[in-house]
N, C-alpha and C. Protein backbone atom coordinates (compact mmCIF):
# COMPACT_ATOMS: atom_id res chain seq x y z
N UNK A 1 -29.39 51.09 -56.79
CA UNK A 1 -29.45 51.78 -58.06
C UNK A 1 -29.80 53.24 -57.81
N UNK A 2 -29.47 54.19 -58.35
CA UNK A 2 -29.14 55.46 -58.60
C UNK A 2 -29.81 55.86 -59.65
N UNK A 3 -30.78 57.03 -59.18
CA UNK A 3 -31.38 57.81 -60.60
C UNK A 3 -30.51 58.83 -61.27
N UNK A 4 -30.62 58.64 -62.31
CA UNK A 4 -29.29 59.50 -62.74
C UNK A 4 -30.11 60.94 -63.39
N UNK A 5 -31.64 60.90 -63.34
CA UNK A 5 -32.67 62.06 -63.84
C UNK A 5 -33.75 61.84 -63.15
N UNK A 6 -34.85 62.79 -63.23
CA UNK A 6 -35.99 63.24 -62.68
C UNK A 6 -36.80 62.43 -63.78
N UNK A 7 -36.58 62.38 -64.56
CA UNK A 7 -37.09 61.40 -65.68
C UNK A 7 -37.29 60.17 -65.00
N UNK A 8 -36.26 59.79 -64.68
CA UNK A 8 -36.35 57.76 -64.43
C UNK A 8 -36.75 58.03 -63.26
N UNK A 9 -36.78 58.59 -62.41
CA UNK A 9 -37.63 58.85 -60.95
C UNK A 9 -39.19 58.40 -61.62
N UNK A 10 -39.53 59.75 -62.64
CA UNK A 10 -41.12 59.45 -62.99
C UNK A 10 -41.53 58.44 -63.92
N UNK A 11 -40.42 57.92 -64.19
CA UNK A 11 -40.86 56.67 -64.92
C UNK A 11 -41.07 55.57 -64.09
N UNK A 12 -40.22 55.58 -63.00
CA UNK A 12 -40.60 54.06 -62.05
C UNK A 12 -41.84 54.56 -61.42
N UNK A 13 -42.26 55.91 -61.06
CA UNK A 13 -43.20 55.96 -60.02
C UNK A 13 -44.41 55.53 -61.19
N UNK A 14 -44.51 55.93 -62.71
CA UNK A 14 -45.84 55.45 -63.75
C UNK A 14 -45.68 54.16 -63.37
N UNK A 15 -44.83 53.54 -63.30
CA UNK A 15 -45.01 51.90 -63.22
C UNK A 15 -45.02 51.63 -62.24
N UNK A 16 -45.36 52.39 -60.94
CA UNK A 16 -46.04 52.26 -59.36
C UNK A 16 -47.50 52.39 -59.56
N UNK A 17 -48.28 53.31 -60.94
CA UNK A 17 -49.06 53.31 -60.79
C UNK A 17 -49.79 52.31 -61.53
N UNK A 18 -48.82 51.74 -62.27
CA UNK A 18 -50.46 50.08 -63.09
C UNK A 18 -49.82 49.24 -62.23
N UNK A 19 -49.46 49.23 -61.00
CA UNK A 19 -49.62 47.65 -60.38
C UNK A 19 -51.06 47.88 -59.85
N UNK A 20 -51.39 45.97 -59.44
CA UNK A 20 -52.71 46.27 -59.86
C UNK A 20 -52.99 45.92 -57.90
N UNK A 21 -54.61 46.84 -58.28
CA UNK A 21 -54.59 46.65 -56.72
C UNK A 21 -55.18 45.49 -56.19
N UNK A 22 -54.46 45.58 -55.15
CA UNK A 22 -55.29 44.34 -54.07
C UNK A 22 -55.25 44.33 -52.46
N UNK A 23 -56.42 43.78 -52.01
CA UNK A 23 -55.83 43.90 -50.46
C UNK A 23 -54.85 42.88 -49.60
N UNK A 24 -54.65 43.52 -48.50
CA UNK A 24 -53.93 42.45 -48.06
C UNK A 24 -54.31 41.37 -47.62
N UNK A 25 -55.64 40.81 -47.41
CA UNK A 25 -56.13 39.60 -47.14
C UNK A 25 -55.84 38.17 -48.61
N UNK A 26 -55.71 39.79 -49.44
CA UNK A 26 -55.65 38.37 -51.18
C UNK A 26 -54.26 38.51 -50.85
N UNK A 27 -53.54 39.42 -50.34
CA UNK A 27 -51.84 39.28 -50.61
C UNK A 27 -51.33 38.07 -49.83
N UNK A 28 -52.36 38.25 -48.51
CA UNK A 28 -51.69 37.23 -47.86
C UNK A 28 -52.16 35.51 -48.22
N UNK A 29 -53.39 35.41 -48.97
CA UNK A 29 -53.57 34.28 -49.16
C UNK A 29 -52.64 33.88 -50.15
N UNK A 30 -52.29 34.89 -51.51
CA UNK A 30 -51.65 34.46 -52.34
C UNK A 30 -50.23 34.43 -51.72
N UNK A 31 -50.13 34.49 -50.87
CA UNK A 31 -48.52 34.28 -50.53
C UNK A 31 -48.63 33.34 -49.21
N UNK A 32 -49.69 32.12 -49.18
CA UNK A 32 -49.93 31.16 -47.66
C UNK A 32 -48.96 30.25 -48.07
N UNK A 33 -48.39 30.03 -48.74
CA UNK A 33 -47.53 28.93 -48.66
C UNK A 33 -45.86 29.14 -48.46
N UNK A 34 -45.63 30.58 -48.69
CA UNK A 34 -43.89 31.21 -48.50
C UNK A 34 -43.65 30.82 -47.63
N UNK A 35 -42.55 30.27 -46.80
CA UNK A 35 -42.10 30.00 -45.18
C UNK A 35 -42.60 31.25 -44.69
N UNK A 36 -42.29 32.45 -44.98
CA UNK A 36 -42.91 33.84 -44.03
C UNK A 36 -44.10 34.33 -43.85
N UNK A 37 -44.93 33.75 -44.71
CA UNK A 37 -46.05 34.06 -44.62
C UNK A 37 -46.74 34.41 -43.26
N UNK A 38 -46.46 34.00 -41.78
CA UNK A 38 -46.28 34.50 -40.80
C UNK A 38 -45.83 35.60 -40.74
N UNK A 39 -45.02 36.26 -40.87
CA UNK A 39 -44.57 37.69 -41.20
C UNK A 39 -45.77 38.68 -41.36
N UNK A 40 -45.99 37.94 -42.25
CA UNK A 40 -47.81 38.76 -42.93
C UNK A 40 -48.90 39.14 -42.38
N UNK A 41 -49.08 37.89 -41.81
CA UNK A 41 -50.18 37.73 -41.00
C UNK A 41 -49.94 38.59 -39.57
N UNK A 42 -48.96 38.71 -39.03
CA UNK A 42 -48.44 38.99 -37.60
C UNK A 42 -48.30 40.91 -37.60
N UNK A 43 -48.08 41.28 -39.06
CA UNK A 43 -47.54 42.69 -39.44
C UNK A 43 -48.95 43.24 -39.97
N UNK A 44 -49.46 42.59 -40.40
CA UNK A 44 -51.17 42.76 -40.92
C UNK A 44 -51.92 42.88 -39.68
N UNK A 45 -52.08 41.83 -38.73
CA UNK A 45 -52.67 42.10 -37.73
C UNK A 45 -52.38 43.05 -36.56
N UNK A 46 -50.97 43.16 -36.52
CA UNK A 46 -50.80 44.07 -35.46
C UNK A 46 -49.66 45.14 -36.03
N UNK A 47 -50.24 46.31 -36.75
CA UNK A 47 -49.72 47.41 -37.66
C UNK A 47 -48.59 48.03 -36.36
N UNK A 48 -48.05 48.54 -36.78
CA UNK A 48 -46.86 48.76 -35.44
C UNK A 48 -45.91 48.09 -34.37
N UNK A 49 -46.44 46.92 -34.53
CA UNK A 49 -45.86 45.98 -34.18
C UNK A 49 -44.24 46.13 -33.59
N UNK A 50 -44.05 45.83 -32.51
CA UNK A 50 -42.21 46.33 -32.75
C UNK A 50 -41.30 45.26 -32.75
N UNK A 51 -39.85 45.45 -33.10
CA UNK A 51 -39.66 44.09 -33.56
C UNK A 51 -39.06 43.40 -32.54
N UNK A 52 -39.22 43.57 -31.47
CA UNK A 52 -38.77 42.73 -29.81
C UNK A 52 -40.45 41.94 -29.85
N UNK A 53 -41.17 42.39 -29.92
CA UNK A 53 -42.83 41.58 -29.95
C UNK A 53 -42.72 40.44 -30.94
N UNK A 54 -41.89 41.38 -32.06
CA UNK A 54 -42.38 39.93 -33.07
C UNK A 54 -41.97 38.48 -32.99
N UNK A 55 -41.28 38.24 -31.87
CA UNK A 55 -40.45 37.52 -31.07
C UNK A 55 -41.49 36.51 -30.50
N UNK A 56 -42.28 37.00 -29.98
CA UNK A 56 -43.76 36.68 -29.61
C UNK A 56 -44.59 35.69 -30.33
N UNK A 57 -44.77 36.26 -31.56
CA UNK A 57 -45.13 35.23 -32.50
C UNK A 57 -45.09 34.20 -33.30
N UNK A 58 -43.21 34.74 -33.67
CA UNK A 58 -42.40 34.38 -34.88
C UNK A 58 -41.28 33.79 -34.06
N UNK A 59 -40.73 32.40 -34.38
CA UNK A 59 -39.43 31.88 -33.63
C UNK A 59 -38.68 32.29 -34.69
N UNK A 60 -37.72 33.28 -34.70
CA UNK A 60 -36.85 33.75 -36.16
C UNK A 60 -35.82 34.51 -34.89
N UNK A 61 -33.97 34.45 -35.41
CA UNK A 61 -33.20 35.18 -34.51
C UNK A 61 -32.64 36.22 -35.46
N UNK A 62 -33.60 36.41 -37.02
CA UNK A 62 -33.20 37.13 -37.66
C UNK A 62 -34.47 37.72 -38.45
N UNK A 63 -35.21 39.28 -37.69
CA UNK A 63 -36.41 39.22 -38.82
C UNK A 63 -35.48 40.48 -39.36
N UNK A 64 -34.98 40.90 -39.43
CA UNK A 64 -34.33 41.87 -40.35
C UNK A 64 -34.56 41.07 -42.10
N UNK A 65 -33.96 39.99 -42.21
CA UNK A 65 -33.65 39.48 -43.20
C UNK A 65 -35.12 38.68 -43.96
N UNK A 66 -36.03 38.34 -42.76
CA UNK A 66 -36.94 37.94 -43.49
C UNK A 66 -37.79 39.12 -43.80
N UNK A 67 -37.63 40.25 -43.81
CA UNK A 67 -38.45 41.59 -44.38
C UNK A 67 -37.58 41.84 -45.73
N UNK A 68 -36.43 41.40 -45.43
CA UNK A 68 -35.61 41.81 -46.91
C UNK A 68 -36.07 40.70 -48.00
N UNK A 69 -36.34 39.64 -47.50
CA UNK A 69 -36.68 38.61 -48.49
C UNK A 69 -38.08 38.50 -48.83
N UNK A 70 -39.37 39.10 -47.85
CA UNK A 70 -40.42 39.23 -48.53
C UNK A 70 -40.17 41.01 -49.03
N UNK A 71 -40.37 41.53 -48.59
CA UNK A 71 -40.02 42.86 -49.78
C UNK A 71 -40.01 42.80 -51.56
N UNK A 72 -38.69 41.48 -51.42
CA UNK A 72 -38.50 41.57 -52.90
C UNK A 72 -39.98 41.00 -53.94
N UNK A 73 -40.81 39.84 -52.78
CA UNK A 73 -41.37 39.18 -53.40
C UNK A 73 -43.20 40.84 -53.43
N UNK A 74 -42.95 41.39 -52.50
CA UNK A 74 -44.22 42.48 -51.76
C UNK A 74 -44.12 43.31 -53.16
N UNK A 75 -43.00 44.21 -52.98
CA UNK A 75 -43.11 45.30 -53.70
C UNK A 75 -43.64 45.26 -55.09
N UNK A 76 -43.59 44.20 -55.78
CA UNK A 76 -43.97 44.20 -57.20
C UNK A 76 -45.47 43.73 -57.41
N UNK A 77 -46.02 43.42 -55.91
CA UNK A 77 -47.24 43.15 -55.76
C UNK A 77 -47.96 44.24 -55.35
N UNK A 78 -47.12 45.31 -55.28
CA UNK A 78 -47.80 46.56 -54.63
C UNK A 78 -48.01 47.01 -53.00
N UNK A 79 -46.86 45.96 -52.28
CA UNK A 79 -46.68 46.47 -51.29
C UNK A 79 -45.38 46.05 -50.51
N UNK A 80 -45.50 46.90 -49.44
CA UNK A 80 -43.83 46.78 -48.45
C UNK A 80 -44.16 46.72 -47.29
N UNK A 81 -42.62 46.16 -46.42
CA UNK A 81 -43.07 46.04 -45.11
C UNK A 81 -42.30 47.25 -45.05
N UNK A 82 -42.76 48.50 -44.20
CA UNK A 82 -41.95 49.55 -44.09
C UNK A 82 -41.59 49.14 -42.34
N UNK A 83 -40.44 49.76 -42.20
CA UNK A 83 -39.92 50.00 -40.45
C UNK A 83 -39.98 51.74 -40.51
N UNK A 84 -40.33 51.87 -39.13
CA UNK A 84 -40.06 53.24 -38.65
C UNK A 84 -39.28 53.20 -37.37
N UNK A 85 -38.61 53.88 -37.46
CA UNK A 85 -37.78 54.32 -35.87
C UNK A 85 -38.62 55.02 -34.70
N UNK A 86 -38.45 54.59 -33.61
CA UNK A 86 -39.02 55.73 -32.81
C UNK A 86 -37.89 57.23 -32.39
N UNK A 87 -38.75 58.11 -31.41
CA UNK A 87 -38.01 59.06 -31.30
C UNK A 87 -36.45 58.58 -29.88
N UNK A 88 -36.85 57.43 -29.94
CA UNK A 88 -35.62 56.85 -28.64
C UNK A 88 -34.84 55.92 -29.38
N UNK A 89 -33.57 56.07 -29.54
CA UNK A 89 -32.64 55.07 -29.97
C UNK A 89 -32.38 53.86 -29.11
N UNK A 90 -33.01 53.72 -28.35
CA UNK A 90 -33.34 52.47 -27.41
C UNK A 90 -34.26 51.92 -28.26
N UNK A 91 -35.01 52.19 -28.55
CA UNK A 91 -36.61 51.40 -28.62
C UNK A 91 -36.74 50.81 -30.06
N UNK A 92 -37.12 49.46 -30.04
CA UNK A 92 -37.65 49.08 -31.40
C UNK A 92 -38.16 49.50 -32.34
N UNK A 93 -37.75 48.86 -33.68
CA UNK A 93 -38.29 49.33 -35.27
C UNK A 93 -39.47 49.07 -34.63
N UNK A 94 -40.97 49.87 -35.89
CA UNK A 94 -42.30 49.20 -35.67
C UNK A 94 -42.18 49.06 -37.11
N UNK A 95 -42.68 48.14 -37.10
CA UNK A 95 -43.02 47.28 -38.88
C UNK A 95 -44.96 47.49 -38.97
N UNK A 96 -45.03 48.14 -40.43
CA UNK A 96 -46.24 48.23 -41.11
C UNK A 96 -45.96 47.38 -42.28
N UNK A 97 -47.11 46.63 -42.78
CA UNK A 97 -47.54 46.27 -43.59
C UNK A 97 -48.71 47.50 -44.48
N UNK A 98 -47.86 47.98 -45.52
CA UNK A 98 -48.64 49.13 -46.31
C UNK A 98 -48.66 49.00 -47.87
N UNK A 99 -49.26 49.99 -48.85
CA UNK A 99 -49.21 49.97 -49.90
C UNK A 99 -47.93 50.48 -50.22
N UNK A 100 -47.21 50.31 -51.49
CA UNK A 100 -46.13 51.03 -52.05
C UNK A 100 -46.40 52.63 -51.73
N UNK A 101 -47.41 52.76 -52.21
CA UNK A 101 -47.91 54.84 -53.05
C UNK A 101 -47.57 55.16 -51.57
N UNK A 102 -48.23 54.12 -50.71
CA UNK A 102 -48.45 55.30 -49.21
C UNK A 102 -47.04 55.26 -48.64
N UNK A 103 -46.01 54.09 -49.00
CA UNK A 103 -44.82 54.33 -47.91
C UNK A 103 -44.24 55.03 -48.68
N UNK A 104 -44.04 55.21 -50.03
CA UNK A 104 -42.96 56.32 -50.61
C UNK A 104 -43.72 58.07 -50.05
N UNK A 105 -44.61 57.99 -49.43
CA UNK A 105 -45.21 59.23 -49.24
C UNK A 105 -45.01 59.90 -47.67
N UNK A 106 -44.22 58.67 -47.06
CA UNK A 106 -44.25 58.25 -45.58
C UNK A 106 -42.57 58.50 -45.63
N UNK A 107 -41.75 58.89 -44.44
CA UNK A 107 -40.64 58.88 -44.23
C UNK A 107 -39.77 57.83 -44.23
N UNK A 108 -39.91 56.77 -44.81
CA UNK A 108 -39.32 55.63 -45.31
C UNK A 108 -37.70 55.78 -45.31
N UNK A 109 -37.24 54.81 -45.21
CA UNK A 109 -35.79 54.71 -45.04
C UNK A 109 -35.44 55.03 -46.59
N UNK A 110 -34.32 55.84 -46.89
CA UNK A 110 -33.47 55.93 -48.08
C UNK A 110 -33.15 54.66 -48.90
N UNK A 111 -32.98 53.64 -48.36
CA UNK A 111 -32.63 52.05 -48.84
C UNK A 111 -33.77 51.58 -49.19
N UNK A 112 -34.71 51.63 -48.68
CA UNK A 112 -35.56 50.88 -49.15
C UNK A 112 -36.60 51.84 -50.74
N UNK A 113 -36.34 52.70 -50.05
CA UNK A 113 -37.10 54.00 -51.31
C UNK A 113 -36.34 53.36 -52.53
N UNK A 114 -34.56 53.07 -52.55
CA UNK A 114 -34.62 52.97 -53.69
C UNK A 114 -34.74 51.49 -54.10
N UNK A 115 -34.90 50.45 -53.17
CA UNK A 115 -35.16 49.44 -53.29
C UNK A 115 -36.69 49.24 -54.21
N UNK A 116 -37.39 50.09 -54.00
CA UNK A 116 -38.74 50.31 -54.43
C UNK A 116 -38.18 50.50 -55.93
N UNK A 117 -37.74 51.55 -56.18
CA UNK A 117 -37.78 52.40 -57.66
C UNK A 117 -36.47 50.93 -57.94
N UNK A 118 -35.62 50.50 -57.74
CA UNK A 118 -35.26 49.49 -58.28
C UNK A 118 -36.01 47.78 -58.65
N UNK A 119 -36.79 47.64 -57.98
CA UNK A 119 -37.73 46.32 -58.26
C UNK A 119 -38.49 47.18 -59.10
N UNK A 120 -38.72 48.15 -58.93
CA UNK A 120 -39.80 48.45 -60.08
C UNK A 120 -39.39 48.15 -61.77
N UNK A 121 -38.22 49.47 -61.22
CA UNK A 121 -37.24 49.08 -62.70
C UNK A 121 -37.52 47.92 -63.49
N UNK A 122 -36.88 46.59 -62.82
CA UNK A 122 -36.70 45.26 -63.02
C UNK A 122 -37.84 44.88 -63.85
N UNK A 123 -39.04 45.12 -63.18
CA UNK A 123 -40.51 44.51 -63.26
C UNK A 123 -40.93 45.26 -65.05
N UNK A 124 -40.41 46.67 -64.86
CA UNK A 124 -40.79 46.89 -66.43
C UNK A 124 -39.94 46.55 -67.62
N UNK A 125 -38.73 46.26 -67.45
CA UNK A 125 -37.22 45.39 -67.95
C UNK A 125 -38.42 43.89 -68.42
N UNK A 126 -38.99 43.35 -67.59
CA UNK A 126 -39.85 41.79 -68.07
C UNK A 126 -40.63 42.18 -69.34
């Protein structure tokens, strides 16, 4: 989705600001029963994490997809798994587990930024 004004930009970011807060220890309890919930725990505990490690923890031959599928359930809870690139196109994403406010403030991928301002959308649409 596409902002078509500076308007609906500041309207999704007001409705970034009444989600309500919490940490990630309640995020992750309230989410112990998702199959990924591992995800959580593994990205929580080890912030940077890269995603050849997460291999380590997680038997998955696809975590791309399980970040796309908790995302949808994160973001409206007030948080994301963000990836960052390093400066070597060799080297693994590192995955954070962060608040919304702080990754839109963070160099975040274009897709997911508007993935953000689109779940938000949605959430004030209810």
């Amino acid at each position: 989705m596409e902002f078509n004004s500076s308007k609906q930009q500041r309207q999704a970011k007001s409705r970034l600001n009444r989600l309500a807060p919490t940490d990630v220890e309640q995020l992750i309890s309230l989410l112990k029963y998702n199959e990924y919930n591992a995800y959580l725990r593994v990205i929580a505990a080890n912030q940077g994490i890269a995603t050849d490690q997460l291999s380590k923890f997680i038997k998955s031959n696809n975590h791309h997809n399980a970040s796309q599928y908790l995302n949808e359930m994160l973001i409206p809870l007030g948080f994301v798994i963000a990836k960052f690139r390093t400066d070597k196109p060799s080297v693994s994403w590192h995955w954070h587990l962060m608040e919304v406010k702080r990754a839109l403030q963070l160099g975040i991928d274009k897709r997911l930024r508007l993935k953000i301002f689109r779940l938000l959308e949605a959430a004030n649409d209810q």
